[in-house]
PDB file of N, CA and C in Angstrom:
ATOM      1  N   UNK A   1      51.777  60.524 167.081  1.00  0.00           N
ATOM      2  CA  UNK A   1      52.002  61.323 165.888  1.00  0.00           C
ATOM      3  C   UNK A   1      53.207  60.758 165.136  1.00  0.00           C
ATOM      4  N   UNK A   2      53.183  60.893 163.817  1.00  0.00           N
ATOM      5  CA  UNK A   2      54.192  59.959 162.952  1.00  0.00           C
ATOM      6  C   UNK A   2      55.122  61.224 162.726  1.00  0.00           C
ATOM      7  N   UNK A   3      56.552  60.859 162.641  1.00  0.00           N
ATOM      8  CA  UNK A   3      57.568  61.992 162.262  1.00  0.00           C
ATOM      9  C   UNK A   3      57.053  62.058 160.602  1.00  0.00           C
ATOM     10  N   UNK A   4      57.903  63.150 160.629  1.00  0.00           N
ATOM     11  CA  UNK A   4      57.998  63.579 158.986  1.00  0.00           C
ATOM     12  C   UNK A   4      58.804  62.332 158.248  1.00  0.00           C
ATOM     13  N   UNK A   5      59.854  62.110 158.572  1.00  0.00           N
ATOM     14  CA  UNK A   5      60.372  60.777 157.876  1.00  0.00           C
ATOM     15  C   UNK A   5      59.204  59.473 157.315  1.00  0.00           C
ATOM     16  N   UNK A   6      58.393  58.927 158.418  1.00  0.00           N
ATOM     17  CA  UNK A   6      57.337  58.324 158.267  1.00  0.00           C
ATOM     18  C   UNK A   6      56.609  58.462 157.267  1.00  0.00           C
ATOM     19  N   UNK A   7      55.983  59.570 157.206  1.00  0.00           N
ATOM     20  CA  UNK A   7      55.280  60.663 156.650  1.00  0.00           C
ATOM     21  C   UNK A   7      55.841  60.274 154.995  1.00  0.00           C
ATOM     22  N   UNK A   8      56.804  60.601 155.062  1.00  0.00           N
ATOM     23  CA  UNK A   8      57.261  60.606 153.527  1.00  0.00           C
ATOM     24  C   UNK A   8      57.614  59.709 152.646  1.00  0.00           C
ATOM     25  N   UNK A   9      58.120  58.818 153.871  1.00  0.00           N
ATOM     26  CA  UNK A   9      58.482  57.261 153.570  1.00  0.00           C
ATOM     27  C   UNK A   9      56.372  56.271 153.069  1.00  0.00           C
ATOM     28  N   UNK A  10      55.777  56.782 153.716  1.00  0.00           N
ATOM     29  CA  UNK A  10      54.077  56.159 153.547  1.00  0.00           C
ATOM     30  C   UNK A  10      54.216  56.337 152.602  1.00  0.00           C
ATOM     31  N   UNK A  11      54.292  58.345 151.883  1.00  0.00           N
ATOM     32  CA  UNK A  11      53.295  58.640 150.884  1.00  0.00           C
ATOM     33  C   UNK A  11      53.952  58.334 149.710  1.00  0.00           C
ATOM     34  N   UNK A  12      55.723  57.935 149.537  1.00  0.00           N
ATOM     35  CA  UNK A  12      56.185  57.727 148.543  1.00  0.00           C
ATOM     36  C   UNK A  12      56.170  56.319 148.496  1.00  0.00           C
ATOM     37  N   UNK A  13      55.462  55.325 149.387  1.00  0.00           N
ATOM     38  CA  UNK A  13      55.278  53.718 149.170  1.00  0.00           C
ATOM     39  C   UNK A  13      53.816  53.727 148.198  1.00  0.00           C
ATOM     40  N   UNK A  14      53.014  54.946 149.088  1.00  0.00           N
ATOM     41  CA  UNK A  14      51.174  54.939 148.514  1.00  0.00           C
ATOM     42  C   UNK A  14      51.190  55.628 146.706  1.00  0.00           C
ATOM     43  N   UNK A  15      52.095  55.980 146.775  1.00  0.00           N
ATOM     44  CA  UNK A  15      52.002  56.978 145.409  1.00  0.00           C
ATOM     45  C   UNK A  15      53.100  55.818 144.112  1.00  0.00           C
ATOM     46  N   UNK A  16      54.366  54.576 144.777  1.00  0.00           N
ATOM     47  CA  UNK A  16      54.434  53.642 144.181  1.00  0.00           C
ATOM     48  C   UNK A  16      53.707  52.802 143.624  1.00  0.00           C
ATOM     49  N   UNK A  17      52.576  52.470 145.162  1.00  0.00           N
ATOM     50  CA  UNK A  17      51.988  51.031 145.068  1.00  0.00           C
ATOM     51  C   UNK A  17      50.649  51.301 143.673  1.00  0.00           C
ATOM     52  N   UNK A  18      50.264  52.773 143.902  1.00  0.00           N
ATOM     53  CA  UNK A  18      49.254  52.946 142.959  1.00  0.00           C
ATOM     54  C   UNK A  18      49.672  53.590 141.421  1.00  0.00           C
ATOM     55  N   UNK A  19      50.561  54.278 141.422  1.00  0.00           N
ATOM     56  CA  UNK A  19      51.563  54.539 140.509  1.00  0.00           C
ATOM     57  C   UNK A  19      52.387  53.698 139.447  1.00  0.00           C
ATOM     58  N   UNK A  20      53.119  52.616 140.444  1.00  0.00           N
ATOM     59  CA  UNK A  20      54.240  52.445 139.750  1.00  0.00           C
ATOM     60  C   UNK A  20      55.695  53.392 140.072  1.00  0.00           C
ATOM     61  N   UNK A  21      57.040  52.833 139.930  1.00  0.00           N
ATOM     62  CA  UNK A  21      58.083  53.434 140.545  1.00  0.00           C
ATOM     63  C   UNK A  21      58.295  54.871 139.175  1.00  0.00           C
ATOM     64  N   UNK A  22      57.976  54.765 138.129  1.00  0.00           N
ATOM     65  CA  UNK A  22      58.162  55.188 137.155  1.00  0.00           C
ATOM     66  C   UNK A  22      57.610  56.699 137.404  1.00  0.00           C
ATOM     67  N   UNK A  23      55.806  56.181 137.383  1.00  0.00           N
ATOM     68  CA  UNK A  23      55.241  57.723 136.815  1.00  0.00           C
ATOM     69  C   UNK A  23      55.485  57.722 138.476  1.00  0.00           C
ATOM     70  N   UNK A  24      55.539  57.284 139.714  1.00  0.00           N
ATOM     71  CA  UNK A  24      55.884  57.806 141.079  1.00  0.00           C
ATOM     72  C   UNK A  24      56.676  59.277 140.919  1.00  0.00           C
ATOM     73  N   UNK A  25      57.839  58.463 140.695  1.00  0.00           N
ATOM     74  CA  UNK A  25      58.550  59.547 140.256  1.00  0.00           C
ATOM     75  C   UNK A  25      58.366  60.965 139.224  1.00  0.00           C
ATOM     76  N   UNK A  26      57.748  60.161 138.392  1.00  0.00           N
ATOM     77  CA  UNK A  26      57.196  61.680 137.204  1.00  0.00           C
ATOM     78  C   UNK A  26      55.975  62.546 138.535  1.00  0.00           C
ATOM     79  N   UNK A  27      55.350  61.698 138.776  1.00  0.00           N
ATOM     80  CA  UNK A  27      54.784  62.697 139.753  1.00  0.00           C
ATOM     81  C   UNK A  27      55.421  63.506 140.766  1.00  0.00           C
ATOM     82  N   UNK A  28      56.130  63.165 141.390  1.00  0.00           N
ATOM     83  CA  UNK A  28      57.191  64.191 142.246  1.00  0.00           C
ATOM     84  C   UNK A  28      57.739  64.877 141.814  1.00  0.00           C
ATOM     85  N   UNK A  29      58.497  64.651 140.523  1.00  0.00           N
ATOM     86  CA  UNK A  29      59.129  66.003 139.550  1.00  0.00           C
ATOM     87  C   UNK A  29      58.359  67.179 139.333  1.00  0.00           C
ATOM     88  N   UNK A  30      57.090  66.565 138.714  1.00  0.00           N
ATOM     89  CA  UNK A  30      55.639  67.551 138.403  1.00  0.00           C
ATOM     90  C   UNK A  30      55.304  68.217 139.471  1.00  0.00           C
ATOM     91  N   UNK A  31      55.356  67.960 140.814  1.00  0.00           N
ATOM     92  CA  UNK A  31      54.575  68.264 141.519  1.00  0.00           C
ATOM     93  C   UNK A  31      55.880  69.342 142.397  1.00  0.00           C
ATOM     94  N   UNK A  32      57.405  69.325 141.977  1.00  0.00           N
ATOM     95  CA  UNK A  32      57.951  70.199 142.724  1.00  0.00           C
ATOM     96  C   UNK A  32      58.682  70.921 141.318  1.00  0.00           C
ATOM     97  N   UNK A  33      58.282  70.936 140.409  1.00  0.00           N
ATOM     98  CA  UNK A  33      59.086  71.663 138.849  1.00  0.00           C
ATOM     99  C   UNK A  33      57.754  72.777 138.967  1.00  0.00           C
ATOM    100  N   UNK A  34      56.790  72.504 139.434  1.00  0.00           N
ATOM    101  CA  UNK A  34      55.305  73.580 138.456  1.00  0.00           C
ATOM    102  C   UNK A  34      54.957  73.703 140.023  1.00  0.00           C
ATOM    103  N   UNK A  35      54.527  75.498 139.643  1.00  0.00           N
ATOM    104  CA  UNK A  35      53.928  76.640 140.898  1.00  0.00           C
ATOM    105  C   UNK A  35      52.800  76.010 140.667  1.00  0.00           C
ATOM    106  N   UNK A  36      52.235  75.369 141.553  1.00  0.00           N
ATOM    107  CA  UNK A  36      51.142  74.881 141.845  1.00  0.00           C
ATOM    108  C   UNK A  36      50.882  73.947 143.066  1.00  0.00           C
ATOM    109  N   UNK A  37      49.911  74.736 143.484  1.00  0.00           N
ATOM    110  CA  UNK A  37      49.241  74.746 145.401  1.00  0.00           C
ATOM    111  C   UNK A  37      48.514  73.177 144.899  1.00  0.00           C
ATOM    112  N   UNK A  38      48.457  72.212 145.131  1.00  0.00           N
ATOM    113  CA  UNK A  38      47.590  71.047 145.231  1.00  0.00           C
ATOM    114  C   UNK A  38      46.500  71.563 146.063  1.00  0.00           C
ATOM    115  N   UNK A  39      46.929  71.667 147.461  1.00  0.00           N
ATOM    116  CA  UNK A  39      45.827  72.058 148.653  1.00  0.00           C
ATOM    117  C   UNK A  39      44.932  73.193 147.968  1.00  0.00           C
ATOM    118  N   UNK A  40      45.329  74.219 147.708  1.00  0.00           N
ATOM    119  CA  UNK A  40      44.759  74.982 147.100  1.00  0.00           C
ATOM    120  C   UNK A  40      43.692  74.526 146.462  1.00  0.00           C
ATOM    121  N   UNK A  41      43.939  73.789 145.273  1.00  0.00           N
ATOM    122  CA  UNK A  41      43.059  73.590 143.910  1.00  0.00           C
ATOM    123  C   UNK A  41      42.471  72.634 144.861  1.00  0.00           C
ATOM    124  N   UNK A  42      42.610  71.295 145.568  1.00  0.00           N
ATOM    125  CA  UNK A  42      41.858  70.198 145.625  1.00  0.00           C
ATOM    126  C   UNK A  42      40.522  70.581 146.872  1.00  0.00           C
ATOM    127  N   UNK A  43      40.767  72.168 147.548  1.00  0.00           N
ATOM    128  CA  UNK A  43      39.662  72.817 148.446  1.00  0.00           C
ATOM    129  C   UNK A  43      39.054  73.568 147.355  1.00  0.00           C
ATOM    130  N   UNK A  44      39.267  74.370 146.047  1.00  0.00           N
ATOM    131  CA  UNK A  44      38.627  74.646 145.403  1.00  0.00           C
ATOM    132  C   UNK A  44      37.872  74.225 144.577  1.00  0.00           C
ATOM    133  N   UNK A  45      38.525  73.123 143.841  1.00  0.00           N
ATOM    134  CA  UNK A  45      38.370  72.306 142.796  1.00  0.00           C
ATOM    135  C   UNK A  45      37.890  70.773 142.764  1.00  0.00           C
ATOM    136  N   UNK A  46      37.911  70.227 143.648  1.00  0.00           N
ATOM    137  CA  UNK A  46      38.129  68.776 144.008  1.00  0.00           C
ATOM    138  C   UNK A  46      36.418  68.524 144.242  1.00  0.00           C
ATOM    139  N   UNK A  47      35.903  67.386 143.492  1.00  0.00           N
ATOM    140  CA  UNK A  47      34.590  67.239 143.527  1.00  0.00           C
ATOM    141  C   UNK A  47      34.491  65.582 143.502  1.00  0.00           C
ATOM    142  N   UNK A  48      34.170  65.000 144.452  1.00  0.00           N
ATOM    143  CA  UNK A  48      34.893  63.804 144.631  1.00  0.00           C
ATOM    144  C   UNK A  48      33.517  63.045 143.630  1.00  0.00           C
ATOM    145  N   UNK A  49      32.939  63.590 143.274  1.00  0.00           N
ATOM    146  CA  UNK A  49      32.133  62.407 142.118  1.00  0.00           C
ATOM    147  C   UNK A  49      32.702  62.551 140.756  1.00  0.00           C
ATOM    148  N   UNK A  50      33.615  62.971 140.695  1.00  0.00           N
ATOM    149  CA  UNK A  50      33.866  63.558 139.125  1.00  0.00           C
ATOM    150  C   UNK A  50      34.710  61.923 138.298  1.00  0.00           C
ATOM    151  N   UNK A  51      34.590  62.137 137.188  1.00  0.00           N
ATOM    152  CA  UNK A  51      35.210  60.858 136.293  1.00  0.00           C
ATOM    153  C   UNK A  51      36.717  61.522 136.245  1.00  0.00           C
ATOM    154  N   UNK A  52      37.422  60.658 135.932  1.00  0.00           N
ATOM    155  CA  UNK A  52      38.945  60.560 136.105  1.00  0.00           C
ATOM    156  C   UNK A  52      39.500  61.971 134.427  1.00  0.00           C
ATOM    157  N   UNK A  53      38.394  62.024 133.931  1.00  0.00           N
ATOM    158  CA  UNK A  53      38.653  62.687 132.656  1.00  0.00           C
ATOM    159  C   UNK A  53      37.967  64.288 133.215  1.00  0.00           C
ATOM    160  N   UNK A  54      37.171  64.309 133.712  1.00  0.00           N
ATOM    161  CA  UNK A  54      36.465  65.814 134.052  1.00  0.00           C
ATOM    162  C   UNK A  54      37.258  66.256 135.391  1.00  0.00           C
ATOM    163  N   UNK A  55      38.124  65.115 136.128  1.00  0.00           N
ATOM    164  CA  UNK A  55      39.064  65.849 136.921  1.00  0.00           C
ATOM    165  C   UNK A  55      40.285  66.634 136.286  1.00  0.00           C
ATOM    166  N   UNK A  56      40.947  65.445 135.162  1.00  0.00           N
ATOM    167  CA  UNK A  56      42.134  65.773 134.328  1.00  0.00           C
ATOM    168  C   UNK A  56      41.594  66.942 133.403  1.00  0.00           C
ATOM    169  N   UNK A  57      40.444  67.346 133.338  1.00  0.00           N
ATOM    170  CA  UNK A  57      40.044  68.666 132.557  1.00  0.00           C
ATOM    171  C   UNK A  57      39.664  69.773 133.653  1.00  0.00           C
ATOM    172  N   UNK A  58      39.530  70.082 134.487  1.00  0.00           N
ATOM    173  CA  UNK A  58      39.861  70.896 135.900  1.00  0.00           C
ATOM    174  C   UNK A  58      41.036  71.312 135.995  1.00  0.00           C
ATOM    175  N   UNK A  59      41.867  69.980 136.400  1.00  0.00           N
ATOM    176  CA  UNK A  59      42.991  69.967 137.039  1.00  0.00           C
ATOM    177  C   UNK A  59      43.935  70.906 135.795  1.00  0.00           C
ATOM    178  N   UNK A  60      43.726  70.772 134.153  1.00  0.00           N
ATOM    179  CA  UNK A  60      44.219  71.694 133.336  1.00  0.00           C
ATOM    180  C   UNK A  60      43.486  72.919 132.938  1.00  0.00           C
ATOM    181  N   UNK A  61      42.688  72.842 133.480  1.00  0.00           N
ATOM    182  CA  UNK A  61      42.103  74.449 133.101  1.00  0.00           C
ATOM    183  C   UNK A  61      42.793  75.276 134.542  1.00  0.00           C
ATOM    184  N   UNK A  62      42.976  74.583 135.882  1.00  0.00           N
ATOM    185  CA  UNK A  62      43.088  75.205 136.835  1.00  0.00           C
ATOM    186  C   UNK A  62      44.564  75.643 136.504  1.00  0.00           C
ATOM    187  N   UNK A  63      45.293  74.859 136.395  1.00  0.00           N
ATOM    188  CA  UNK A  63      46.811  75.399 136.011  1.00  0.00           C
ATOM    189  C   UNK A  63      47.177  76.378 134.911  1.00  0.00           C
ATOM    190  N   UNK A  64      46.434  76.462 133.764  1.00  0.00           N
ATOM    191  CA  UNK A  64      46.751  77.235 132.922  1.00  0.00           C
ATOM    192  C   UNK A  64      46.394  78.942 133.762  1.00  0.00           C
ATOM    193  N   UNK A  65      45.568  78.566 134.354  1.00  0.00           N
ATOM    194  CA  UNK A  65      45.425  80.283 135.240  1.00  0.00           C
ATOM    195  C   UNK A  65      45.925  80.648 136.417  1.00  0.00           C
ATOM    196  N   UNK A  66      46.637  79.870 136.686  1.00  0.00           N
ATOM    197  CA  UNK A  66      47.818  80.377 137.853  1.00  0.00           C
ATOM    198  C   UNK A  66      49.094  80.811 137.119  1.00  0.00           C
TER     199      UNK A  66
END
């Protein structure tokens, strides 16, 4: 089992490498500034055939109602 250090150290290399150091970061701000469950929405919401545009239109309809 990997410690939490590990853990955090992966997902902030995986969220660079596909990201960029830039929006990396804008994503971590976003994701601890705004009440919003990820786990939540991505067991409710998450439809893994969807186009990158009908997710980003989910993913804002889901937030405006929390």
């Amino acid at each position: 089992m990997k410690t939490d250090t590990i853990v955090k150290q992966e997902g902030i290399n995986a969220l660079i490498s596909k990201l960029g150091y830039i929006d990396a970061e804008r994503f971590i701000a976003l994701i601890t500034s705004e009440p919003f469950d990820y786990t939540k929405w991505h067991e409710e919401s998450l439809d893994e055939g969807l186009s990158v545009r009908e997710l980003s239109k989910k993913a804002m309809a889901y937030s405006k109602n929390i």
